[in-house]
Protein backbone atom coordinates (compact mmCIF):
# COMPACT_ATOMS: atom_id res chain seq x y z
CA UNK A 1 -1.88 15.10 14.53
CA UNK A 2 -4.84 14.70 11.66
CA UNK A 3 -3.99 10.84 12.28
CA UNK A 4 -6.67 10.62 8.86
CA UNK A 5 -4.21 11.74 6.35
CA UNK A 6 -1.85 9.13 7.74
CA UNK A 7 -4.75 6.07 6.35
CA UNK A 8 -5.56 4.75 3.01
CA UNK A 9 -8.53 3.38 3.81
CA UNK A 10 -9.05 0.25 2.84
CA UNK A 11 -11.66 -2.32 0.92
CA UNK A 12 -9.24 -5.05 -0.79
CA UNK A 13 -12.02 -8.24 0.43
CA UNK A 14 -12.79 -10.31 -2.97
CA UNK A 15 -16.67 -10.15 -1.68
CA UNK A 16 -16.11 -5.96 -2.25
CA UNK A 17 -19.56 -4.87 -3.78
CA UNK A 18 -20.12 -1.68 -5.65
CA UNK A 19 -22.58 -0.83 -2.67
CA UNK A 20 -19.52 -1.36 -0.14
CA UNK A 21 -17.12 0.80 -2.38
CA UNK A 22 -19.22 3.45 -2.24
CA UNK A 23 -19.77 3.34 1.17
CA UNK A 24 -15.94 3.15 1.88
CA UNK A 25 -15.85 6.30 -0.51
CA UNK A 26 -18.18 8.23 1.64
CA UNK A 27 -16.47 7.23 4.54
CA UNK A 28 -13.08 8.36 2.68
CA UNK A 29 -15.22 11.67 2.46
CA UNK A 30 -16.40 12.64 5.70
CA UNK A 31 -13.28 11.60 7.63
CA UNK A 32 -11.01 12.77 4.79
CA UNK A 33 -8.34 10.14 4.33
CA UNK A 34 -5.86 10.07 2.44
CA UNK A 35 -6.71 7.72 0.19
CA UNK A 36 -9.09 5.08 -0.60
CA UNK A 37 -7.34 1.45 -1.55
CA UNK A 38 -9.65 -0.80 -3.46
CA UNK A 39 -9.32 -3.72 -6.54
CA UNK A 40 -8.51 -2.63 -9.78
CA UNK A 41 -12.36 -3.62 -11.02
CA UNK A 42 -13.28 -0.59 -8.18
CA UNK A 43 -11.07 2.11 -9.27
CA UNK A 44 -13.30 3.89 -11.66
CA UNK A 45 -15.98 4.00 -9.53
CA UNK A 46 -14.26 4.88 -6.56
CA UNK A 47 -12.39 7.43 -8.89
CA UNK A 48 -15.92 9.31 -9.96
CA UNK A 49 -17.51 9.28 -6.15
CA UNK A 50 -14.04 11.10 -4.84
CA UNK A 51 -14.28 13.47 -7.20
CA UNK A 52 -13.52 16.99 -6.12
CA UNK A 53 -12.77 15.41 -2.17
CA UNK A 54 -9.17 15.60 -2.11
CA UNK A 55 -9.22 11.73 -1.15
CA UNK A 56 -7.12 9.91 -3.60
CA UNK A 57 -7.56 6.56 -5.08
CA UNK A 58 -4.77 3.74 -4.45
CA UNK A 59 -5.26 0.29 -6.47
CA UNK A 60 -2.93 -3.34 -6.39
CA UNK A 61 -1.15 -4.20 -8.72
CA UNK A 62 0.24 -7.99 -9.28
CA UNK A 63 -1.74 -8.41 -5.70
CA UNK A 64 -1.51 -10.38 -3.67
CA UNK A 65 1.22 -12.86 -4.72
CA UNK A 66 3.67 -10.96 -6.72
CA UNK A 67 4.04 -13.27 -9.60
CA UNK A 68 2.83 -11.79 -12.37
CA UNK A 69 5.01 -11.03 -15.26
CA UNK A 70 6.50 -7.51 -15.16
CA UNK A 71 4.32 -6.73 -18.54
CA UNK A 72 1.10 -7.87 -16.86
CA UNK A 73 2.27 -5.30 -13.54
CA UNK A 74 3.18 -2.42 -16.05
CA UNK A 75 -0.46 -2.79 -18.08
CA UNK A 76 -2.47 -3.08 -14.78
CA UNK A 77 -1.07 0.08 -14.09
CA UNK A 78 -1.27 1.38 -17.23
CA UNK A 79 -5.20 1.42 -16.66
CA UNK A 80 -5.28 1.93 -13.40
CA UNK A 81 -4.47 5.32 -13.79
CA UNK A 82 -5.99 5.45 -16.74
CA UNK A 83 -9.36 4.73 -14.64
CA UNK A 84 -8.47 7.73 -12.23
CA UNK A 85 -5.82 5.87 -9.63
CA UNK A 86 -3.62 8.66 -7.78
CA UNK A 87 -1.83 5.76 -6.43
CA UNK A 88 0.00 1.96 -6.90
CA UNK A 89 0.39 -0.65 -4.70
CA UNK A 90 2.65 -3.05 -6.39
CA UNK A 91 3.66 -6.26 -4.74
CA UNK A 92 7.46 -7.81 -5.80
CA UNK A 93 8.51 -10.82 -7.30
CA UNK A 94 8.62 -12.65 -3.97
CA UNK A 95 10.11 -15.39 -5.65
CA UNK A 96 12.95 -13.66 -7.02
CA UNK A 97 13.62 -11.78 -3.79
CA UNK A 98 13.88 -15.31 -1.28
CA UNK A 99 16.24 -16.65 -3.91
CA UNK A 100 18.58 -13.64 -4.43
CA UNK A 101 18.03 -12.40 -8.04
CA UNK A 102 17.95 -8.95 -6.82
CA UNK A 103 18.29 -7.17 -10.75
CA UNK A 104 14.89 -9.50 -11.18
CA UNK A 105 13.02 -7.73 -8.38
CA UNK A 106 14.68 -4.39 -8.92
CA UNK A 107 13.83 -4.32 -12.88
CA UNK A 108 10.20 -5.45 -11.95
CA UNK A 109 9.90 -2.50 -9.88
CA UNK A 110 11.48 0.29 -11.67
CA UNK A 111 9.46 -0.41 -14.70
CA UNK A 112 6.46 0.09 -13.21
CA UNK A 113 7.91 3.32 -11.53
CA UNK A 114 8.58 4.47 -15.25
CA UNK A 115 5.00 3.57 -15.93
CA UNK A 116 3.84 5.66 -12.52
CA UNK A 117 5.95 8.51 -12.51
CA UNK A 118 4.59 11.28 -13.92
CA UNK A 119 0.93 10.35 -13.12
CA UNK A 120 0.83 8.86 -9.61
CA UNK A 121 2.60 7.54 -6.59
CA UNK A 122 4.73 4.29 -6.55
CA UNK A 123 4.55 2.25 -3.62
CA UNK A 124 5.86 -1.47 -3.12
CA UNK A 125 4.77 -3.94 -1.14
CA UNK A 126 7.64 -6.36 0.20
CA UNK A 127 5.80 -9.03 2.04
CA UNK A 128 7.57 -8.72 5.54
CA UNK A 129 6.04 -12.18 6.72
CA UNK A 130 8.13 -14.03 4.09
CA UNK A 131 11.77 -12.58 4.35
CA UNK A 132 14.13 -11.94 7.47
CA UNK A 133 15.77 -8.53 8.41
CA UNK A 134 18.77 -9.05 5.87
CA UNK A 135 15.72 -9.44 3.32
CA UNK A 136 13.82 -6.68 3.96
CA UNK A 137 16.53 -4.24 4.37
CA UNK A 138 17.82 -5.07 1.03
CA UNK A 139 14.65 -5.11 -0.41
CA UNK A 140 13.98 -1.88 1.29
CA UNK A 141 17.07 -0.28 -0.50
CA UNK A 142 15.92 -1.81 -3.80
CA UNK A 143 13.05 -0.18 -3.80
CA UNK A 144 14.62 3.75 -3.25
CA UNK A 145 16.99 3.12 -6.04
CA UNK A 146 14.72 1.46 -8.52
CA UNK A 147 11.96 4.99 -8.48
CA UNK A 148 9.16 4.46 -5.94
CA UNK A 149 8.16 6.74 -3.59
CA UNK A 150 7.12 4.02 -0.47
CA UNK A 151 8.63 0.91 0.57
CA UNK A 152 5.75 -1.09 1.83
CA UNK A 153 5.20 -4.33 4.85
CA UNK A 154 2.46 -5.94 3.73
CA UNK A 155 -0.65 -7.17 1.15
CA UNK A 156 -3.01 -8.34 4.18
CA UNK A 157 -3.33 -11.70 2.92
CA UNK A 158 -0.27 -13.63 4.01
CA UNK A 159 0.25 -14.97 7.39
CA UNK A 160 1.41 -11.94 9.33
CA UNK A 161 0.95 -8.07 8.87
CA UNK A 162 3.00 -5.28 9.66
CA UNK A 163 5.01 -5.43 12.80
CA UNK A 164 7.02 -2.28 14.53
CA UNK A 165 10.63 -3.85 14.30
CA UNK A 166 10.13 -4.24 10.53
CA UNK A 167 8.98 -1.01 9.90
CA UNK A 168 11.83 0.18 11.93
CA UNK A 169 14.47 -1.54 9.21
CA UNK A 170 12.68 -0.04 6.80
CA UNK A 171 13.51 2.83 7.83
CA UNK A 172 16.75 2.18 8.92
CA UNK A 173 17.28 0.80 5.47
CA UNK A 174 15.89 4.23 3.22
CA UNK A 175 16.41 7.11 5.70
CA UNK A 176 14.95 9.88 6.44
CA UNK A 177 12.50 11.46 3.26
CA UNK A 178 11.28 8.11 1.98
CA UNK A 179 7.48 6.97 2.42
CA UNK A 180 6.52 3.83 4.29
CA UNK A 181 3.30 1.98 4.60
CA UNK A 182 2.67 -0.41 6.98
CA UNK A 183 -0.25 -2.39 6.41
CA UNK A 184 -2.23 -5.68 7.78
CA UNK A 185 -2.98 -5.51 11.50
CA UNK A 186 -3.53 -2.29 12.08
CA UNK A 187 -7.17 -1.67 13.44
CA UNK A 188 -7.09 0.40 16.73
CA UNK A 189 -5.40 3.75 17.31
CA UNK A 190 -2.27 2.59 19.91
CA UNK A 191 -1.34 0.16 16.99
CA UNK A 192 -1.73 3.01 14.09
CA UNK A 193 0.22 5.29 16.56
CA UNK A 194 2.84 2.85 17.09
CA UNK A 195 3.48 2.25 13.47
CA UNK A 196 4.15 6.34 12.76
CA UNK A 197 6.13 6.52 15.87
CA UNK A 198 8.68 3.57 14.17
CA UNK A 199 8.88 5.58 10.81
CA UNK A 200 5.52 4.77 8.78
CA UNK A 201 4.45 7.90 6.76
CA UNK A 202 1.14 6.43 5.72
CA UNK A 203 -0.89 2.93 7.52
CA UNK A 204 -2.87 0.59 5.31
CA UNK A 205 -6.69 0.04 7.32
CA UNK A 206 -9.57 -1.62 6.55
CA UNK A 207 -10.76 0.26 10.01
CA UNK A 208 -10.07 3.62 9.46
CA UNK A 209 -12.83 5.01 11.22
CA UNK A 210 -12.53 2.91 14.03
CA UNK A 211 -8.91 3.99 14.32
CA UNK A 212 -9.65 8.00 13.82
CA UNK A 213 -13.03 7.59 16.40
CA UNK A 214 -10.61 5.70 19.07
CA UNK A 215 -12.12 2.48 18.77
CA UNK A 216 -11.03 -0.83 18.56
CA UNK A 217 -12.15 -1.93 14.54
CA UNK A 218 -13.56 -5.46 13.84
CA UNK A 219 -11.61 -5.75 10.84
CA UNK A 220 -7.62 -5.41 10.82
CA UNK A 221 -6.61 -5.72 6.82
């Protein structure tokens, strides 16, 4: 397994210098991830030092909270990929979601979808920490039907990452074909490995290297 392809690796700290991008980009280069995932302010730079690498470029969008309006979501991404993003990493309305206006959450996705579809990749992060299994399977199934491509656990910054059972509803929830990310936690191989092995197509990592080297990283986004 080229467990590299499986990572977006990932620089999302709000202490990020250019100096660390680039180093996260040359990283991204010699282990050949799939992706880098920085801040919108990082994308073009990340964008022009991946260049020719086959590593693609994931941003956030209405990160970490959710709560922007769904104009604000559509323009980030709107220049995102106008600044050379391959792919979005859109949280929902978390709001919306715990209180059960479902056509809220599913709207705010799909028109970002419209806004991603024919340039990038769609995926959308739920916020496993904040909903129970009835949540996140419907949210799950929102997510298919309003255009993405991944259903996604986690932004890193709440109080708990991605865990195996959740990813495993998640898959449950969109069958088989479907991307999922799992994301915050994930910073030594056996945990990575544990994660694909419950459905995740692609991990989140702010260790990357540590994971592909077999080492325990310092850092777990």
């Amino acid at each position: 397994m080229n467990l590299a392809k499986y990572i977006d690796h990932t620089l999302l700290k709000p202490t990020a210098t250019p100096a660390q991008i680039e180093k996260l980009c040359q990283e991204a280069r010699d282990y050949q991830f799939a992706t880098v995932c920085v801040n919108p302010w990082h994308v073009a730079r990340a964008a022009k030092s991946l260049a020719g690498s086959g590593v693609g470029v994931t941003t956030v969008v209405g990160f970490p909270l959710g709560a922007n309006k769904t104009d604000i979501k559509v323009k980030e991404s709107e220049l995102a990929l106008e600044d050379g993003a391959t792919e979005i990493d859109m949280v929902i309305n978390i709001g919306a979601m715990l209180a059960g206006e479902y056509a809220v959450v599913e709207q705010d996705i799909a028109a970002v979808a419209k806004v991603v579809a024919n340039a990038g990749v769609l995926k959308v992060i739920i916020e496993t920490a904040y909903l129970n299994n009835e949540q996140i399977t419907t949210v799950s199934k929102i997510t298919r039907a309003a255009g993405a491509q991944y259903v996604k656990t986690s932004t890193g910054f709440a109080g708990a990452g991605a865990k195996v059972e959740h990813v495993q509803l998640m898959r449950a929830a969109v069958g088989h074909g479907f991307g999922i990310k799992a994301a915050g936690g994930i910073g030594d191989r056996a945990t990575a490995m544990a994660m694909i092995d419950a459905g995740a197509t692609r991990l989140g990592a702010s260790s990357g290297v540590a994971i592909v080297s077999g080492r325990e990283g310092a850092d777990s986004y």
